[in-house]
N, C-alpha and C. Protein backbone atom coordinates (compact mmCIF):
# COMPACT_ATOMS: atom_id res chain seq x y z
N UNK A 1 45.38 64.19 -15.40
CA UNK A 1 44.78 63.31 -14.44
C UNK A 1 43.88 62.33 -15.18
N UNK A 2 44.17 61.00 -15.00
CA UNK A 2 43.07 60.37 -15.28
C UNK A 2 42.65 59.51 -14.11
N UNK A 3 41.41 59.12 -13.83
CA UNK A 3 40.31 57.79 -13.63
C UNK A 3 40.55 56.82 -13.66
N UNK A 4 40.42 55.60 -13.16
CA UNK A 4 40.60 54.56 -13.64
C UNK A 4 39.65 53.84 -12.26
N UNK A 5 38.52 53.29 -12.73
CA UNK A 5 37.42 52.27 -12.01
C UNK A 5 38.35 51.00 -11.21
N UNK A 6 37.76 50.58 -10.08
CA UNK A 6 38.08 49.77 -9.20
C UNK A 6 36.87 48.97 -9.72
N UNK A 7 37.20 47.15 -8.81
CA UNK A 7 35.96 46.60 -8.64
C UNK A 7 35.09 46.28 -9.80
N UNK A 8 35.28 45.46 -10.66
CA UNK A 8 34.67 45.51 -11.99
C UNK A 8 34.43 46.14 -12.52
N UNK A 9 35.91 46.84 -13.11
CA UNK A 9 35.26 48.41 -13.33
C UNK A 9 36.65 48.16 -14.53
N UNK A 10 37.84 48.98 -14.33
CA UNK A 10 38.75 48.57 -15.56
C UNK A 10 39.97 47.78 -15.45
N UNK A 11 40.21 46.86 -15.65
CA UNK A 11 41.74 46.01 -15.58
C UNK A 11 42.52 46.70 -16.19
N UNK A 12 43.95 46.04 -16.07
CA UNK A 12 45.16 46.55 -16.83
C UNK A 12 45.85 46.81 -17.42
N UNK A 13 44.68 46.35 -18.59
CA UNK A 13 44.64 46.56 -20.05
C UNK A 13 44.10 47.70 -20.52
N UNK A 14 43.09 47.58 -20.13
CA UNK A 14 41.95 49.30 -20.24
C UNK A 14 42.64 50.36 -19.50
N UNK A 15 43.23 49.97 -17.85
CA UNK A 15 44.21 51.56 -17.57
C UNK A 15 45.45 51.84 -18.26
N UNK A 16 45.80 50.89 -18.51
CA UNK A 16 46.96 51.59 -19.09
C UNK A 16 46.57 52.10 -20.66
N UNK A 17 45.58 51.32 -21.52
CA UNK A 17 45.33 52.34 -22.80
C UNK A 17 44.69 53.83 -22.35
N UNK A 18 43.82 53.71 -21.12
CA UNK A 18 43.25 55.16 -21.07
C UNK A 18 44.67 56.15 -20.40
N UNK A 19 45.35 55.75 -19.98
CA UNK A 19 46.81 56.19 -19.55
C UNK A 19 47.35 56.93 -20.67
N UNK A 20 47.95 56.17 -21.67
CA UNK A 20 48.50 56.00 -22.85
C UNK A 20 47.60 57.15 -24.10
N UNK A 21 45.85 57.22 -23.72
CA UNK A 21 45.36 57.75 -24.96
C UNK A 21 45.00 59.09 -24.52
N UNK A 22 45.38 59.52 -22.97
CA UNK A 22 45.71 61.06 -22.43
C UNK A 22 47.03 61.64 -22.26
N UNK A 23 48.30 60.60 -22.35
CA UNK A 23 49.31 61.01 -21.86
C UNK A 23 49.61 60.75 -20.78
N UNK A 24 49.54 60.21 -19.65
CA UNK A 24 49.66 60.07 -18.20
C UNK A 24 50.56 58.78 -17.89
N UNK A 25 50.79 59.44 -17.16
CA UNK A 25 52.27 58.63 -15.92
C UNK A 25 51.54 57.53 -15.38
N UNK A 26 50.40 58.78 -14.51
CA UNK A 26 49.83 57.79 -13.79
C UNK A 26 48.49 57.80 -13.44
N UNK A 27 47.71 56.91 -13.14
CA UNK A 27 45.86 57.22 -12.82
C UNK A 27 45.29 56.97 -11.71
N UNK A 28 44.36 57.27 -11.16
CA UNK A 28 43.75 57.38 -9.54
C UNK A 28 42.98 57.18 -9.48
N UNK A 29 42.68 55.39 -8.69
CA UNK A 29 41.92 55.06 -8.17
C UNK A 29 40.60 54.83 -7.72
N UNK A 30 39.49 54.90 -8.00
CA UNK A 30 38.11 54.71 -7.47
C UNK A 30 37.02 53.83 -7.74
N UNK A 31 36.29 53.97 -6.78
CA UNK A 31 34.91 52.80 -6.75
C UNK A 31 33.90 53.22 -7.90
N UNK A 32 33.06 52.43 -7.69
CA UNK A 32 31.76 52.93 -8.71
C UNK A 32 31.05 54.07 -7.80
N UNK A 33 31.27 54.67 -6.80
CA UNK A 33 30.66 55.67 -6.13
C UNK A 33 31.83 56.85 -6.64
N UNK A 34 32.60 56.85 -7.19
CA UNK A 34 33.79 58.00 -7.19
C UNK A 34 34.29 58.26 -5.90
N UNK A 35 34.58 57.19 -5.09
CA UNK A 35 35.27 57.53 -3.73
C UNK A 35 36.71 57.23 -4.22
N UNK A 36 37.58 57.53 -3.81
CA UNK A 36 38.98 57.69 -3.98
C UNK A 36 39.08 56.23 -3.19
N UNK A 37 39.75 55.37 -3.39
CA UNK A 37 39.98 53.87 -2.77
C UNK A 37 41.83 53.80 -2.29
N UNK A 38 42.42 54.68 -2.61
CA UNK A 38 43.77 54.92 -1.85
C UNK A 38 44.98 54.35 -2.96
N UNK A 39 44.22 54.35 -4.36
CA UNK A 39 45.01 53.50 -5.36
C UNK A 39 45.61 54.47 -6.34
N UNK A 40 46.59 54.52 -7.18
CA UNK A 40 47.97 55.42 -7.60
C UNK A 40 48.48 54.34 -8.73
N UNK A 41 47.84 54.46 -9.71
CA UNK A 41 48.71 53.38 -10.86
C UNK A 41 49.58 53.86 -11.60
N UNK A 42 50.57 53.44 -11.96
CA UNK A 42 51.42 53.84 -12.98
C UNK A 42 51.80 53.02 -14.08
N UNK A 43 52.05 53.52 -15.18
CA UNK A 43 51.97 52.86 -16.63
C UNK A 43 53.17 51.63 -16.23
N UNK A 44 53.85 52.11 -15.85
CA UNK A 44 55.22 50.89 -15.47
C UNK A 44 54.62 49.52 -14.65
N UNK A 45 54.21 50.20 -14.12
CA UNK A 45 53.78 49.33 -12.89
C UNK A 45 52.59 48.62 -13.50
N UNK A 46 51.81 48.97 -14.55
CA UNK A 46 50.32 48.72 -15.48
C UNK A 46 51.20 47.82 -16.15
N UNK A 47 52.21 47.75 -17.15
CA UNK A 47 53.03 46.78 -17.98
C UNK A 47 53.48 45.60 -17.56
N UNK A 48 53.60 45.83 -15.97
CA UNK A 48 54.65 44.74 -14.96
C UNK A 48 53.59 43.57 -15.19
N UNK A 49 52.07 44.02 -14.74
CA UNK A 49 50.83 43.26 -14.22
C UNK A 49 50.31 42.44 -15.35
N UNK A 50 50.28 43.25 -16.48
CA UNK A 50 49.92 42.48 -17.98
C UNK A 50 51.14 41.73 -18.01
N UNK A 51 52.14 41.63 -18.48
CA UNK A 51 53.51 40.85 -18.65
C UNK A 51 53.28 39.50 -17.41
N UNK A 52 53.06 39.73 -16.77
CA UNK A 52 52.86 38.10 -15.30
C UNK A 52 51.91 37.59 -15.87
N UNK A 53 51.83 36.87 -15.96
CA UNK A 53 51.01 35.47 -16.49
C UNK A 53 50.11 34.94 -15.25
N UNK A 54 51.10 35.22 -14.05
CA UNK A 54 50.50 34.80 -12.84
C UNK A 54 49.69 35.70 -12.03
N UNK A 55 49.41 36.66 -12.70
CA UNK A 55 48.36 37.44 -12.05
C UNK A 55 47.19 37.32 -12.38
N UNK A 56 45.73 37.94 -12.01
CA UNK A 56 44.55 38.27 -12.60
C UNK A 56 44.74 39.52 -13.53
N UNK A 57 43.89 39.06 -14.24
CA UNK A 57 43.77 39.83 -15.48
C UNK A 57 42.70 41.27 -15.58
N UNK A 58 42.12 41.00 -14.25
CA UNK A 58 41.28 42.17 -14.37
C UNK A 58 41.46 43.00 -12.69
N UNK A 59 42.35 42.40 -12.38
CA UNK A 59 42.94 43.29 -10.91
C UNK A 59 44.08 44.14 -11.35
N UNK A 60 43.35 45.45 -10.46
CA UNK A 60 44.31 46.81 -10.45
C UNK A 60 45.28 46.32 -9.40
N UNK A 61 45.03 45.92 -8.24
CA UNK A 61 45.69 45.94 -6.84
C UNK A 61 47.20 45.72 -7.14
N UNK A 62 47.66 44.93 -8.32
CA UNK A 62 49.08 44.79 -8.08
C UNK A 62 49.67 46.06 -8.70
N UNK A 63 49.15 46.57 -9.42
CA UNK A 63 49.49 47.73 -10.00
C UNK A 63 50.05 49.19 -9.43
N UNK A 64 48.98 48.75 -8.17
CA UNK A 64 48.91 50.36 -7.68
C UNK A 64 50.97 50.41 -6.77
N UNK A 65 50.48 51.98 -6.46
CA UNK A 65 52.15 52.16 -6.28
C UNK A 65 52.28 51.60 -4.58
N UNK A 66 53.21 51.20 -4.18
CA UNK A 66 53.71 50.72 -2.98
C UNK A 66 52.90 51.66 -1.93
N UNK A 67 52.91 51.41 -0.82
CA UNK A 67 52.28 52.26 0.46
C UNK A 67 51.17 52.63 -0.09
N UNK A 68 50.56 52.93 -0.58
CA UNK A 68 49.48 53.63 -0.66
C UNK A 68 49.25 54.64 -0.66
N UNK A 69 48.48 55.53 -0.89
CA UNK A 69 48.28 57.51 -1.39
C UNK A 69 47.30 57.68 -0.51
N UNK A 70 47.81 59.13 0.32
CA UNK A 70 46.89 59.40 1.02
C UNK A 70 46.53 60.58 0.36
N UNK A 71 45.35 60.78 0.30
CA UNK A 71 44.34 62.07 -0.64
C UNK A 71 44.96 63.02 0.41
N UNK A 72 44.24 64.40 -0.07
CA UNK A 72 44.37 65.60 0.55
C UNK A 72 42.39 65.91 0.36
N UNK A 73 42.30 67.00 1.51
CA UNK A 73 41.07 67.53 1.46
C UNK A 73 41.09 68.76 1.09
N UNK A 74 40.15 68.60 0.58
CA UNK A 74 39.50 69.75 -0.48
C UNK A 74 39.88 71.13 -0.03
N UNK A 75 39.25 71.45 1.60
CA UNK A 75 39.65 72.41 2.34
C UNK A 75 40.83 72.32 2.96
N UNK A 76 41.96 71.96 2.33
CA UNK A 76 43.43 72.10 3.20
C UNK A 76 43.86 73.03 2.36
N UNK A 77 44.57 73.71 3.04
CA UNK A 77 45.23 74.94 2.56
C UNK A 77 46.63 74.62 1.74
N UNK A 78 46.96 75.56 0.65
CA UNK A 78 48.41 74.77 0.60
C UNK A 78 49.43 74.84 1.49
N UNK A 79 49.39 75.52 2.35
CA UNK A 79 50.38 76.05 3.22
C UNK A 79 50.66 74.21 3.90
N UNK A 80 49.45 73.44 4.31
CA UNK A 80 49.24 71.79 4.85
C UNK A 80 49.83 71.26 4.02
N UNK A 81 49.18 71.45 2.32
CA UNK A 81 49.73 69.95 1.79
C UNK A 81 51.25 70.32 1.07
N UNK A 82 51.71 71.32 1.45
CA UNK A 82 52.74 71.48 0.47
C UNK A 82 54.28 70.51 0.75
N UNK A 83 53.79 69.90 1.79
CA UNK A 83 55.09 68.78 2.21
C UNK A 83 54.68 67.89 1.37
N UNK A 84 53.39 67.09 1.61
CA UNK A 84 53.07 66.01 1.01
C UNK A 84 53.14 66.26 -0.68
N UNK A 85 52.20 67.09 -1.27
CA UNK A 85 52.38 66.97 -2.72
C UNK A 85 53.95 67.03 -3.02
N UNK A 86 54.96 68.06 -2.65
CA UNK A 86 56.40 68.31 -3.08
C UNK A 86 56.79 66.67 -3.02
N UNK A 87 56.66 65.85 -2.06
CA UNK A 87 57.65 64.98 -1.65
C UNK A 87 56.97 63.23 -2.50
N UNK A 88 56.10 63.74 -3.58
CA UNK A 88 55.61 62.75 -4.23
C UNK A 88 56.11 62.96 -5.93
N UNK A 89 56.39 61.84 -6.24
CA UNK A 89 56.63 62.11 -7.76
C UNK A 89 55.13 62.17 -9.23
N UNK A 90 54.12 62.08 -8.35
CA UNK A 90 52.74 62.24 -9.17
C UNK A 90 52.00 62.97 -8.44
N UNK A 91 51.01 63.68 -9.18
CA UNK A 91 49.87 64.57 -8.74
C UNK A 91 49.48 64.01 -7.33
N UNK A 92 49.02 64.52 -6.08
CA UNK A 92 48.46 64.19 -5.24
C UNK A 92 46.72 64.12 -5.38
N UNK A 93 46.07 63.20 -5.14
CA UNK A 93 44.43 63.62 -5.15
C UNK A 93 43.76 63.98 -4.15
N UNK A 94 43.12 64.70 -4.87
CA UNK A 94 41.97 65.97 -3.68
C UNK A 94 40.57 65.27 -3.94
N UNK A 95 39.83 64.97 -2.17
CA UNK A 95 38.98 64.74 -2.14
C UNK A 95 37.99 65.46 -1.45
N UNK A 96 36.80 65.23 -1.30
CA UNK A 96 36.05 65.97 -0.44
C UNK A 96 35.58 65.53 1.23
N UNK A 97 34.95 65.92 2.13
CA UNK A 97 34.44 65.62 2.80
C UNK A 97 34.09 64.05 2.94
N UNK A 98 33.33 63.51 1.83
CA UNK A 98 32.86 62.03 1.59
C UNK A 98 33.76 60.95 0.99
N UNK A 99 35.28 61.87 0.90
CA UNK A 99 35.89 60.79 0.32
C UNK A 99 35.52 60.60 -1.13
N UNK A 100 35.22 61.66 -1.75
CA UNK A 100 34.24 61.46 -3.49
C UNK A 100 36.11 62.30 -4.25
N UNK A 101 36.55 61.71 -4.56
CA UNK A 101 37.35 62.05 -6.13
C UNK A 101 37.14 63.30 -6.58
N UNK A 102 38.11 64.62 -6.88
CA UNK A 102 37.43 65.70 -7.07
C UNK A 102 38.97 65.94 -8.04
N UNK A 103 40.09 65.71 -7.82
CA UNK A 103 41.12 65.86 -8.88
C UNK A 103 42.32 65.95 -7.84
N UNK A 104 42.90 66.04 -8.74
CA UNK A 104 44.37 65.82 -8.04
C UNK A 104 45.38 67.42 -7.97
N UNK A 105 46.31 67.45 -7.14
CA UNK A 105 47.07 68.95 -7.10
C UNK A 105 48.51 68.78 -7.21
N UNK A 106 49.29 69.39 -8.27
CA UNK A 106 50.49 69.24 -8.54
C UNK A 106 51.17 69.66 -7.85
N UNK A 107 52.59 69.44 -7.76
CA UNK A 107 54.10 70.46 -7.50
C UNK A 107 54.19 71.59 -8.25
N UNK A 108 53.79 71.40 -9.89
CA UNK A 108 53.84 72.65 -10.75
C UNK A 108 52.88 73.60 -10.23
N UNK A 109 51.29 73.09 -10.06
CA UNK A 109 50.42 73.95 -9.72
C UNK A 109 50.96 75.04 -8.37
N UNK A 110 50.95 73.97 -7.39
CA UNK A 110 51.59 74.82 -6.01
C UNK A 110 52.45 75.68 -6.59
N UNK A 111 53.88 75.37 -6.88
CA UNK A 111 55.14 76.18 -7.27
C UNK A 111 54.75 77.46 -7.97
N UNK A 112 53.62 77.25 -9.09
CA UNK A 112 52.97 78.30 -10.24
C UNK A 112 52.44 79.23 -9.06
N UNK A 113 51.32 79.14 -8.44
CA UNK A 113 50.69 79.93 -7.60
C UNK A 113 51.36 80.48 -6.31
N UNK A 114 52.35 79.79 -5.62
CA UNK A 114 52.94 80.44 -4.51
C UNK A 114 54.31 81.36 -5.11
N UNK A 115 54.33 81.32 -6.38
CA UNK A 115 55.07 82.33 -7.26
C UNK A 115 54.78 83.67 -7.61
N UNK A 116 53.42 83.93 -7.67
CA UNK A 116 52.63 84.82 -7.92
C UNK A 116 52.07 85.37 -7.02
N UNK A 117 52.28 85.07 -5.56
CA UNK A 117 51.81 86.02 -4.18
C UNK A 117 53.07 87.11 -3.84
């Protein structure tokens, strides 16, 4: 999982190296408060935005993935999110109560743990 700042925070140059210098597909979204902002970048999609000439240079928005990501809450059970995380090709993110960024929950994770009941 990585981070990646909204709002004068990191362009598409900086997410995709912090992408690139963890390994990651893809990075999630947030304000300078750590609220989750509904954003899902992916390195592909990070390359598209640098390569256009006709974009801004320090906007995530074209980046992020189509429709938009809806978080999961903290207190949902997996038994709730196990449609949504399965039916996504990246980590889903888990937030709290306030909408604050707390990490994201895999297909592997689910699959690992509902293996072991």
């Amino acid at each position: 999982m990585q981070v990646i700042r909204h709002e004068g925070g990191d362009g598409p140059v900086t997410a995709l190296q912090r992408l690139r210098n963890y390994d990651r597909d893809y990075g999630y979204v947030m304000n300078k408060k750590k609220e989750f902002v509904g954003g899902v970048v992916s390195q592909d999609n990070l390359i598209k935005v640098i390569e256009d000439d006709s974009l801004s240079s320090d906007d995530l928005s074209p980046a992020m993935l189509e429709g938009g990501v809806s978080p999961v809450q903290s207190t949902d059970s997996m038994q709730d999110i196990l449609s949504e995380v399965s039916s996504k090709p990246y980590p889903i993110p888990v937030v709290d109560e306030n909408n604050k960024y707390i990490g994201v929950i895999s297909k592997k994770y689910i699959f690992e743990n509902t293996e072991q009941d």
